[in-house]
PDB file of N, CA and C in Angstrom:
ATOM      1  N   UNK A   1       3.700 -58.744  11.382  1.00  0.00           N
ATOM      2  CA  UNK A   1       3.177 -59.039  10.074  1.00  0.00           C
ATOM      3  C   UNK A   1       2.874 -57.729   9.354  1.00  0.00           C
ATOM      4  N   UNK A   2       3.319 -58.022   8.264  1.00  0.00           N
ATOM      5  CA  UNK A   2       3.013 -56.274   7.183  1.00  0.00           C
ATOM      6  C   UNK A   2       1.637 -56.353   7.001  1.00  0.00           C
ATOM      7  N   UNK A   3       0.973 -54.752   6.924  1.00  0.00           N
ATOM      8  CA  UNK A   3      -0.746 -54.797   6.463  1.00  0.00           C
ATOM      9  C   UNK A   3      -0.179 -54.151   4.983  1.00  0.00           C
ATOM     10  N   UNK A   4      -0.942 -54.774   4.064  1.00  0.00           N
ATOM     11  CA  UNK A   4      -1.299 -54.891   3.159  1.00  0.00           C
ATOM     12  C   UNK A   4      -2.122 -53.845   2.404  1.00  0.00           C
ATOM     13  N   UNK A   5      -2.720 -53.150   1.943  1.00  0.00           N
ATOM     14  CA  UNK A   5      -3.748 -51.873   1.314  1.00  0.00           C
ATOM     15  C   UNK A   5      -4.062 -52.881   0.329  1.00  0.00           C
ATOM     16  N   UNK A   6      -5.814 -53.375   0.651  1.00  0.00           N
ATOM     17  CA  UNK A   6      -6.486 -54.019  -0.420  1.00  0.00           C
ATOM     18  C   UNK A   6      -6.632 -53.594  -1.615  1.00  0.00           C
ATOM     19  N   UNK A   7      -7.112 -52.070  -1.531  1.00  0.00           N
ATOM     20  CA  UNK A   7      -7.142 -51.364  -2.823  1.00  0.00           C
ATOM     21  C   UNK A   7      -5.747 -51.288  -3.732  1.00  0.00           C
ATOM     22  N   UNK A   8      -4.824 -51.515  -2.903  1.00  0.00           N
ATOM     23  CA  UNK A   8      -3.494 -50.934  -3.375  1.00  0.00           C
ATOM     24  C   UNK A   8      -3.254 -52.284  -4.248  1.00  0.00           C
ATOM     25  N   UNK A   9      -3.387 -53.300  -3.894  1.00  0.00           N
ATOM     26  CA  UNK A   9      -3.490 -54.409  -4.120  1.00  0.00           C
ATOM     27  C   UNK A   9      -3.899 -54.920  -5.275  1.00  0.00           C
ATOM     28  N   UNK A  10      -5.422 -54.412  -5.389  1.00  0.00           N
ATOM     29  CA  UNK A  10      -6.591 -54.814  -6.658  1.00  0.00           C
ATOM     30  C   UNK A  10      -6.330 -53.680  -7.404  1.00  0.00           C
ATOM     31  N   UNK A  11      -5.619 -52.943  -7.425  1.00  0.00           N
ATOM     32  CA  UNK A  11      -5.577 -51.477  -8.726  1.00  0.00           C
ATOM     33  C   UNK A  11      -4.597 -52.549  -9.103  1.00  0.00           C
ATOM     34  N   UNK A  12      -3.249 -52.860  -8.853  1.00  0.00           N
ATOM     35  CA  UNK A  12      -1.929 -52.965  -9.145  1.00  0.00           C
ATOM     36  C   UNK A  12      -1.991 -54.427 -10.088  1.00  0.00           C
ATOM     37  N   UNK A  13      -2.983 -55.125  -9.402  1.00  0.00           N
ATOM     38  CA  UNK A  13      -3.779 -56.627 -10.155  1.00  0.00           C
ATOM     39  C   UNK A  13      -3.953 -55.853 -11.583  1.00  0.00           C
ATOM     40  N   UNK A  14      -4.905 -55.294 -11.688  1.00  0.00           N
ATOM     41  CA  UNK A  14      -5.372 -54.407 -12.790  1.00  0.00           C
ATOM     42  C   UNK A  14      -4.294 -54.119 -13.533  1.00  0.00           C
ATOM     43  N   UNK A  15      -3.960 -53.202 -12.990  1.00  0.00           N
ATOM     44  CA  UNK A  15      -2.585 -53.064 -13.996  1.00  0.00           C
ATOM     45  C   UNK A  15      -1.640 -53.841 -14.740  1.00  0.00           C
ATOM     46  N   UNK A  16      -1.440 -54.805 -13.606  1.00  0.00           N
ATOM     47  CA  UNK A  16      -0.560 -56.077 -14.455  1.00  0.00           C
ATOM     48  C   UNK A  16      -1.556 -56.834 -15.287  1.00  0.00           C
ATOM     49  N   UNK A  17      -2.699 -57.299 -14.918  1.00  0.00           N
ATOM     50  CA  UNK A  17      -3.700 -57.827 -16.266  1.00  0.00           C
ATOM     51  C   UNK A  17      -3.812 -56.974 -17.265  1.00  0.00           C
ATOM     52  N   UNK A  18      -3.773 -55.673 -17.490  1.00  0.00           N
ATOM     53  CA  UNK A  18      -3.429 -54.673 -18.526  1.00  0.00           C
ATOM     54  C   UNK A  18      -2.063 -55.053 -19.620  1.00  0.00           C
ATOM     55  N   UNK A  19      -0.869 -54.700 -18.365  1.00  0.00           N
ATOM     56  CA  UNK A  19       0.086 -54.944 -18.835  1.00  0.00           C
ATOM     57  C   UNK A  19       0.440 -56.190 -19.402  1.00  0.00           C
ATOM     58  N   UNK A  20       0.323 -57.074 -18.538  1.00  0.00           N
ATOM     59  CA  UNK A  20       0.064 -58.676 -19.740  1.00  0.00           C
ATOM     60  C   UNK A  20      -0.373 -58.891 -20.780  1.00  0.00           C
ATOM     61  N   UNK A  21      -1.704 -57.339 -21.071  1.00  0.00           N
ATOM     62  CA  UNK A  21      -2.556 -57.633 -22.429  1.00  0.00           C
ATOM     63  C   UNK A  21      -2.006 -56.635 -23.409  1.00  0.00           C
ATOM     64  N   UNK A  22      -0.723 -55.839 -22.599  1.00  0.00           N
ATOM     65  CA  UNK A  22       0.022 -55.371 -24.069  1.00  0.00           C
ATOM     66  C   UNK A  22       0.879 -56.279 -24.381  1.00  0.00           C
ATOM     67  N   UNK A  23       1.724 -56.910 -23.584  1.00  0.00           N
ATOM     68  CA  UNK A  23       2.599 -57.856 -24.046  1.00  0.00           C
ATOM     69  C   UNK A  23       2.116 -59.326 -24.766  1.00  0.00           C
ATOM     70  N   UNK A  24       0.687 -59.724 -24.522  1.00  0.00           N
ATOM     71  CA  UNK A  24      -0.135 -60.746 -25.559  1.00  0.00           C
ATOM     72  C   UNK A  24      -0.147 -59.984 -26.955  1.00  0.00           C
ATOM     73  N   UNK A  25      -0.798 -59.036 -27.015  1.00  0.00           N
ATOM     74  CA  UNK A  25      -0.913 -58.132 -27.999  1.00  0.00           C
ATOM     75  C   UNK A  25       0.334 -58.177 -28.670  1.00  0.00           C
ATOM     76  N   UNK A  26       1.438 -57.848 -28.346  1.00  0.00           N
ATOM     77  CA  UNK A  26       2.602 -57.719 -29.072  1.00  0.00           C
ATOM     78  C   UNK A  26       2.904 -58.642 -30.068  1.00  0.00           C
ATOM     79  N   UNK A  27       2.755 -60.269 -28.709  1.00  0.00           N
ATOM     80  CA  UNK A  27       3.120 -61.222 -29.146  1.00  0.00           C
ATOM     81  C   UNK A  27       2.239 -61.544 -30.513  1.00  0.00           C
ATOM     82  N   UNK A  28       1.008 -61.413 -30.911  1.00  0.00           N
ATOM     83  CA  UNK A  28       0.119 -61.322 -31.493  1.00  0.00           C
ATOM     84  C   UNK A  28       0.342 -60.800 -32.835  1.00  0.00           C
ATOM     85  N   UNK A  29       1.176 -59.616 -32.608  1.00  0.00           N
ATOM     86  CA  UNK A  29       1.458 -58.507 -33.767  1.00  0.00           C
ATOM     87  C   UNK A  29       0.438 -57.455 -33.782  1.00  0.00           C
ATOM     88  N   UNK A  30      -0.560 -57.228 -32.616  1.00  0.00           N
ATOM     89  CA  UNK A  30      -1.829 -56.407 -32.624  1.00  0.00           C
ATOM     90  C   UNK A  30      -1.300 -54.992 -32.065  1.00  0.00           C
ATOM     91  N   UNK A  31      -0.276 -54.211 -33.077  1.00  0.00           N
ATOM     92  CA  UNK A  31      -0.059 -53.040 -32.335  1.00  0.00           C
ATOM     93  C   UNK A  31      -0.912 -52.091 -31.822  1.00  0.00           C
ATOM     94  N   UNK A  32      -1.758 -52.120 -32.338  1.00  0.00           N
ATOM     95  CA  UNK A  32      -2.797 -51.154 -31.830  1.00  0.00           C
ATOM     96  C   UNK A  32      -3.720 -51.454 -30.798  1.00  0.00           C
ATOM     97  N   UNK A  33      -3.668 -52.442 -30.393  1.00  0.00           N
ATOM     98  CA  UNK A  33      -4.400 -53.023 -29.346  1.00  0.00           C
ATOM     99  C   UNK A  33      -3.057 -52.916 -28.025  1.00  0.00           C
ATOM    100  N   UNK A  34      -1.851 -52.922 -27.941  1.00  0.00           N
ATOM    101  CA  UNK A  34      -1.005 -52.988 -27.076  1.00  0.00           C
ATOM    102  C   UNK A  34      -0.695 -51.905 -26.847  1.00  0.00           C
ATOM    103  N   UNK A  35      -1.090 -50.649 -27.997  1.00  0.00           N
ATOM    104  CA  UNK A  35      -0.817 -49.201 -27.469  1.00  0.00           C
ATOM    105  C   UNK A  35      -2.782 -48.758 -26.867  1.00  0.00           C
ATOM    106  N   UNK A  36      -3.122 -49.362 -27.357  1.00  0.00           N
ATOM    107  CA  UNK A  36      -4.269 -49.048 -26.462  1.00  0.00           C
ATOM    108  C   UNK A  36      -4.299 -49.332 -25.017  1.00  0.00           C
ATOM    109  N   UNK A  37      -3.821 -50.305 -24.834  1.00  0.00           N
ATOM    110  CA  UNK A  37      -3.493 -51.236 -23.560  1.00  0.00           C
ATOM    111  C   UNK A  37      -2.377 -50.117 -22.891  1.00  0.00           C
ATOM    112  N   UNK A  38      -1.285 -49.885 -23.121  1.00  0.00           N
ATOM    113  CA  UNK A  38      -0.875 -49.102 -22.844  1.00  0.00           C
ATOM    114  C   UNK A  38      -1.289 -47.797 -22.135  1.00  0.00           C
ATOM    115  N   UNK A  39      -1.423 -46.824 -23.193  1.00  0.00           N
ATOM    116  CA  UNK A  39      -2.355 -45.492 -22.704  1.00  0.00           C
ATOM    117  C   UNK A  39      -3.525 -45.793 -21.580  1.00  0.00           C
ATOM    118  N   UNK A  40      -3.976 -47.356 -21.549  1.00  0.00           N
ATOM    119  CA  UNK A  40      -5.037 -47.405 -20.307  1.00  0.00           C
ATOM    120  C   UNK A  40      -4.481 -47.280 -18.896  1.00  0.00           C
ATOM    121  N   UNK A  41      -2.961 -48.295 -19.325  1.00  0.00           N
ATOM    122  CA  UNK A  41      -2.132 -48.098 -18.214  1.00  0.00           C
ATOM    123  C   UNK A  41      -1.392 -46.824 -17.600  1.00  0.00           C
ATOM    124  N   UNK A  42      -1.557 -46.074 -18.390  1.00  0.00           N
ATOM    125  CA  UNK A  42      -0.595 -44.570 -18.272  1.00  0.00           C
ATOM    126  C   UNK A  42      -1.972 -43.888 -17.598  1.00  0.00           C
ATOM    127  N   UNK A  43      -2.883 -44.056 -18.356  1.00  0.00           N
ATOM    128  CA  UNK A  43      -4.169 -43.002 -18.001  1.00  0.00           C
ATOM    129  C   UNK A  43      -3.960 -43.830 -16.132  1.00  0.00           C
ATOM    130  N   UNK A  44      -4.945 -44.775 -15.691  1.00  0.00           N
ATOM    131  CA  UNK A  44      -4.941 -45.476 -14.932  1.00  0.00           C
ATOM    132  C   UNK A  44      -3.856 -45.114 -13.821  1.00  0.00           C
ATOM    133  N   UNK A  45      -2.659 -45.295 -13.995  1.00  0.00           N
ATOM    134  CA  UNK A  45      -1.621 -45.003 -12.845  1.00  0.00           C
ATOM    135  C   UNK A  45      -1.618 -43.270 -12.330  1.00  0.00           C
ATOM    136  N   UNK A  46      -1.879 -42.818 -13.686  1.00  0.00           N
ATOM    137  CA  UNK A  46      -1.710 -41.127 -13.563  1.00  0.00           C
ATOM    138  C   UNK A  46      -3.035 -40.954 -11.932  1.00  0.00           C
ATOM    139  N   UNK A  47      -4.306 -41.258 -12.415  1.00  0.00           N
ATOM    140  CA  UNK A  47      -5.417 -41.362 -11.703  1.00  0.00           C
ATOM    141  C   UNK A  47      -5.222 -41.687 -10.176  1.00  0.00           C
ATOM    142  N   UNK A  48      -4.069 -42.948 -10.160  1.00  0.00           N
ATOM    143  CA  UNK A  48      -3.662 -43.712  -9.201  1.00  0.00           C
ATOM    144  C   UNK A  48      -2.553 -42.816  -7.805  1.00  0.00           C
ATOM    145  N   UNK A  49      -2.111 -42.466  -9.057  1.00  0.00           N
ATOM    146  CA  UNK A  49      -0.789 -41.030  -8.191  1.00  0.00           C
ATOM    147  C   UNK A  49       0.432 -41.957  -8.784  1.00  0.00           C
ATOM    148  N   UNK A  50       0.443 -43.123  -9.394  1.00  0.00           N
ATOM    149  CA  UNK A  50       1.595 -43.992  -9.402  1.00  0.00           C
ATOM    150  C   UNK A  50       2.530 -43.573 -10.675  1.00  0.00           C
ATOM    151  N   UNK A  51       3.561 -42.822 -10.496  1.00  0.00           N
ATOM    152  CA  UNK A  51       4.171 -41.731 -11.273  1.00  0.00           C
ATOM    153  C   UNK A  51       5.329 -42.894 -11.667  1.00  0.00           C
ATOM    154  N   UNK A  52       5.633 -43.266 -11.200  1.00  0.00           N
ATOM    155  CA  UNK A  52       6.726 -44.988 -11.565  1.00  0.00           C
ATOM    156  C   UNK A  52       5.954 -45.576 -12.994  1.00  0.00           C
ATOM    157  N   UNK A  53       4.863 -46.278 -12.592  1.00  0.00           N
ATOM    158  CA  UNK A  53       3.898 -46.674 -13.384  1.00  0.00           C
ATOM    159  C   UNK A  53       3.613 -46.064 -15.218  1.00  0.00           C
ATOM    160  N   UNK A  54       3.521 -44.402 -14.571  1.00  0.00           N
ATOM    161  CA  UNK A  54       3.001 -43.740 -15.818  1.00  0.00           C
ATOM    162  C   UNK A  54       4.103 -43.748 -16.724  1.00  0.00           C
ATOM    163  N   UNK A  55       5.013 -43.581 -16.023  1.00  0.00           N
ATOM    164  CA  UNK A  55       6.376 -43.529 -16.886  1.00  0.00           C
ATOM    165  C   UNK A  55       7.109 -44.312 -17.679  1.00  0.00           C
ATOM    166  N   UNK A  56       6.964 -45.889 -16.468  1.00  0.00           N
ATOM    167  CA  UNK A  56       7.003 -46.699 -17.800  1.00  0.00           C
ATOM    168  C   UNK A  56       6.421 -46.972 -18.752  1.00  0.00           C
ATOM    169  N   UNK A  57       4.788 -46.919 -18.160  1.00  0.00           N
ATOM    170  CA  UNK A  57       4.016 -46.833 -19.216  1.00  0.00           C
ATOM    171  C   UNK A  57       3.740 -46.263 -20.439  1.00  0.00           C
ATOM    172  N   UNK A  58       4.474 -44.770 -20.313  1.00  0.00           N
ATOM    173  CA  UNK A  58       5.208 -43.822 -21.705  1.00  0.00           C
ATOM    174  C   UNK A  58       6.212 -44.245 -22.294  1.00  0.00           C
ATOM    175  N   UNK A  59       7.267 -44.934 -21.515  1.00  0.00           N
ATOM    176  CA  UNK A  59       8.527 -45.699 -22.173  1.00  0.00           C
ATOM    177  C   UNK A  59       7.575 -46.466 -23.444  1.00  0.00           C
ATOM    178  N   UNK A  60       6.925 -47.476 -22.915  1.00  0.00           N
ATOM    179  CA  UNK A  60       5.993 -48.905 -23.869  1.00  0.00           C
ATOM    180  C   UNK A  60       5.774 -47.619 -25.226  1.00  0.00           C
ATOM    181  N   UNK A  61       4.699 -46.708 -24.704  1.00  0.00           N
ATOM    182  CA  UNK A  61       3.853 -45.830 -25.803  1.00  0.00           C
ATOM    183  C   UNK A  61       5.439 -45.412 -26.798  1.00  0.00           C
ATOM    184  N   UNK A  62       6.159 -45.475 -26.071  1.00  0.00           N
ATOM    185  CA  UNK A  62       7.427 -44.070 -27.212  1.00  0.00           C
ATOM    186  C   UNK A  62       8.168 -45.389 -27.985  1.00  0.00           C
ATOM    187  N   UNK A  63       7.644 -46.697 -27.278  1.00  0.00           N
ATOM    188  CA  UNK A  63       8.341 -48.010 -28.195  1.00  0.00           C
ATOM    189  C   UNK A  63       7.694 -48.505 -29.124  1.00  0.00           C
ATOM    190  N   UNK A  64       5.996 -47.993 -29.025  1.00  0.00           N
ATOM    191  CA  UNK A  64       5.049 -48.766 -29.960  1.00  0.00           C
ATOM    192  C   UNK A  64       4.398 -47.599 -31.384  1.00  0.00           C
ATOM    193  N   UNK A  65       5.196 -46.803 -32.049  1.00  0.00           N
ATOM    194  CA  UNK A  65       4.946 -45.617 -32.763  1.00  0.00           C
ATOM    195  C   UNK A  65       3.699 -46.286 -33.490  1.00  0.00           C
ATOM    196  N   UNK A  66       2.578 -44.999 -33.945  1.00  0.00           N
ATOM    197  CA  UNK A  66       1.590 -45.838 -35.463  1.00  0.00           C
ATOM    198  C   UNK A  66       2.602 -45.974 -35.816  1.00  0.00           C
ATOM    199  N   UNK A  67       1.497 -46.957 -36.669  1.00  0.00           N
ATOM    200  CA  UNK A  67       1.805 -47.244 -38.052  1.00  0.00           C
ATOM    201  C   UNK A  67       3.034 -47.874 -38.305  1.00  0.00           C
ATOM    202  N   UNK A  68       3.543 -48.567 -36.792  1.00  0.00           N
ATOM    203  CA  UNK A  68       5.298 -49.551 -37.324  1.00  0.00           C
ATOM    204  C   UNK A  68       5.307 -50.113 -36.352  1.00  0.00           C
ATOM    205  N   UNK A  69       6.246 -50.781 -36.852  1.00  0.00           N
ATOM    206  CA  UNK A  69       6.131 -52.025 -36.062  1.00  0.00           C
ATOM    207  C   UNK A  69       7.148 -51.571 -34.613  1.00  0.00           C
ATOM    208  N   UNK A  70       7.602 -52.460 -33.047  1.00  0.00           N
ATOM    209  CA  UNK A  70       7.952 -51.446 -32.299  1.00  0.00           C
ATOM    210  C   UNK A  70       9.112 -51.281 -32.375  1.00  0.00           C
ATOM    211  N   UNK A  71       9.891 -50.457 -31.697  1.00  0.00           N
ATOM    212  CA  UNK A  71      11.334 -50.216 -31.866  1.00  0.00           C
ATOM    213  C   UNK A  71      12.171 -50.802 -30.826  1.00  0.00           C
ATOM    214  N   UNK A  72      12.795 -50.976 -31.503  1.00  0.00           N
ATOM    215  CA  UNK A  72      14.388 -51.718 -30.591  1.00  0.00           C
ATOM    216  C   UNK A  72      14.019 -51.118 -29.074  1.00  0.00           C
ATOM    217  N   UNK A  73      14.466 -52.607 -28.172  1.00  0.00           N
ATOM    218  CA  UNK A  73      13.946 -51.728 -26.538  1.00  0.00           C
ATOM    219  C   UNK A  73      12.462 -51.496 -25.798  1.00  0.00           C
ATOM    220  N   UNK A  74      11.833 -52.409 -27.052  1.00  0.00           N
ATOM    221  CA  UNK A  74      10.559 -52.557 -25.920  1.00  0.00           C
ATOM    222  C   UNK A  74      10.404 -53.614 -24.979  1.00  0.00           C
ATOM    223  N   UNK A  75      11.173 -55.148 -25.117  1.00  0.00           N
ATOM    224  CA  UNK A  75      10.922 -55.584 -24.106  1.00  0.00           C
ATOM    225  C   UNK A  75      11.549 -55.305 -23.189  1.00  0.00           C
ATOM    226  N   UNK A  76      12.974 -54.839 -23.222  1.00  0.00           N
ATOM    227  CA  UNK A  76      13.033 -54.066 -21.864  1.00  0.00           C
ATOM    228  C   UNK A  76      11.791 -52.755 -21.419  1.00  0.00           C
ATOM    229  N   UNK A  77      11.505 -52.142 -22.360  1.00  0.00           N
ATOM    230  CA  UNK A  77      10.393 -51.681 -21.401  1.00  0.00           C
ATOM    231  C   UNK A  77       9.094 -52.116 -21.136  1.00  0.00           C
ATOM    232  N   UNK A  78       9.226 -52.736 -21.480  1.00  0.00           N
ATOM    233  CA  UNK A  78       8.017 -54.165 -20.996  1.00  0.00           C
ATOM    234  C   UNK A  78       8.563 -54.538 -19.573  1.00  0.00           C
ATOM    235  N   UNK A  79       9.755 -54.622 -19.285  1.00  0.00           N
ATOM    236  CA  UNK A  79       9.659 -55.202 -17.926  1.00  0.00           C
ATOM    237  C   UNK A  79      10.241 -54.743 -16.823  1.00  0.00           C
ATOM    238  N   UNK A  80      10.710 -53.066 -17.437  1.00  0.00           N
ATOM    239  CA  UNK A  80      10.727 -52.619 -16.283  1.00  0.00           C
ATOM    240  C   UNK A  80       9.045 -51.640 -16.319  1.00  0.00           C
ATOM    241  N   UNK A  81       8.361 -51.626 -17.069  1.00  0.00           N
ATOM    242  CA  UNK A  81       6.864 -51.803 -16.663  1.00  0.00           C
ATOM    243  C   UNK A  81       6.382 -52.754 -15.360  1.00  0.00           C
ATOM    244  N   UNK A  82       6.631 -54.057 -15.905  1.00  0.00           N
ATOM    245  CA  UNK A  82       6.327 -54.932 -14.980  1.00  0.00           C
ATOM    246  C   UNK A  82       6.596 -54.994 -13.504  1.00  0.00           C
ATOM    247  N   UNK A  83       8.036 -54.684 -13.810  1.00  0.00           N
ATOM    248  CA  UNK A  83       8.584 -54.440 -12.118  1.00  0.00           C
ATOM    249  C   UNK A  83       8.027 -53.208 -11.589  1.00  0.00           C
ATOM    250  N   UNK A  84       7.591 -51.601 -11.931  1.00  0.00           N
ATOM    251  CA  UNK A  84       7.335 -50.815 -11.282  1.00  0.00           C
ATOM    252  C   UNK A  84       5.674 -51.514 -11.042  1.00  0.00           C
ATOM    253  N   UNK A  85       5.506 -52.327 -10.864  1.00  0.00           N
ATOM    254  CA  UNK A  85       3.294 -53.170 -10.541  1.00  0.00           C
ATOM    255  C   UNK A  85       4.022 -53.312  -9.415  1.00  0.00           C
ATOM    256  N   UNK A  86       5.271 -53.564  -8.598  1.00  0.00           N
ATOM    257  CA  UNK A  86       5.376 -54.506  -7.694  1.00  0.00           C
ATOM    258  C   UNK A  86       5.095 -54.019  -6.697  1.00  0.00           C
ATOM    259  N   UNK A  87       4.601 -54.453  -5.589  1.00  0.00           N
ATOM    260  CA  UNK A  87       4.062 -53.698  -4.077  1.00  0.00           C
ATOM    261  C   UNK A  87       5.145 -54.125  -3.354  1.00  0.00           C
ATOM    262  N   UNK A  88       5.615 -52.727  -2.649  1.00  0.00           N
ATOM    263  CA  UNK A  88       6.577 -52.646  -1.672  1.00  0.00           C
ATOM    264  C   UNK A  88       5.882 -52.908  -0.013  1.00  0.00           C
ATOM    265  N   UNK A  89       6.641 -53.267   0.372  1.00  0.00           N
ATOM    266  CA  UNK A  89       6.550 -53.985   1.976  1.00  0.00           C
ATOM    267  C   UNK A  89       7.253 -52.729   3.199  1.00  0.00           C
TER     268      UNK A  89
END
C-alpha cells in the first residue's frame, strides 16, 4: 500500500480550493479576484518548493492582464494548473 504525506495532501487541497476560486471568479467575470487567487497560488507553491505549480500558476497570471479581459488560452491554462495539484504515487 502507498503512504501518503498528509501535509502533502492538505497544502495541495488548498491549492485546488484556490484554484477553483480563480476559475469561479472567471466564470463570474471578477478578474481581479481570479488574479488575486492566482498570485496566492504562485506565492503558496513557491513557499511549497512546488515549481510545476508556480509555473502554471504564472501561465493563469500572463492570461489574466489588468485592466482586460483574459486572453486567448486561459482555460487551457486553467487546466494544466489543475493537473500539476495532482499527487503522484
Amino acid at each position: 500500500m502507498a503512504t501518503v504525506d498528509t501535509d502533502t495532501v492538505l497544502s495541495r487541497a488548498r491549492l485546488a480550493l484556490d484554484a477553483a476560486a480563480v476559475g469561479h471568479a472567471m466564470l463570474e467575470g471578477d478578474t481581479e479576484e481570479a488574479r488575486f487567487r492566482a498570485h496566492l497560488i504562485r506565492t503558496q507553491a513557491l513557499e511549497l518548493e512546488l515549481d510545476g505549480v508556480a509555473h502554471a500558476a504564472l501561465r493563469v497570471i500572463a492570461l489574466l492582464p489588468p485592466n482586460e479581459r483574459p486572453i486567448r488560452g486561459i482555460g487551457i491554462a486553467m487546466l494544466h494548473l489543475c493537473d500539476t495539484l495532482q499527487i503522484e504515487r
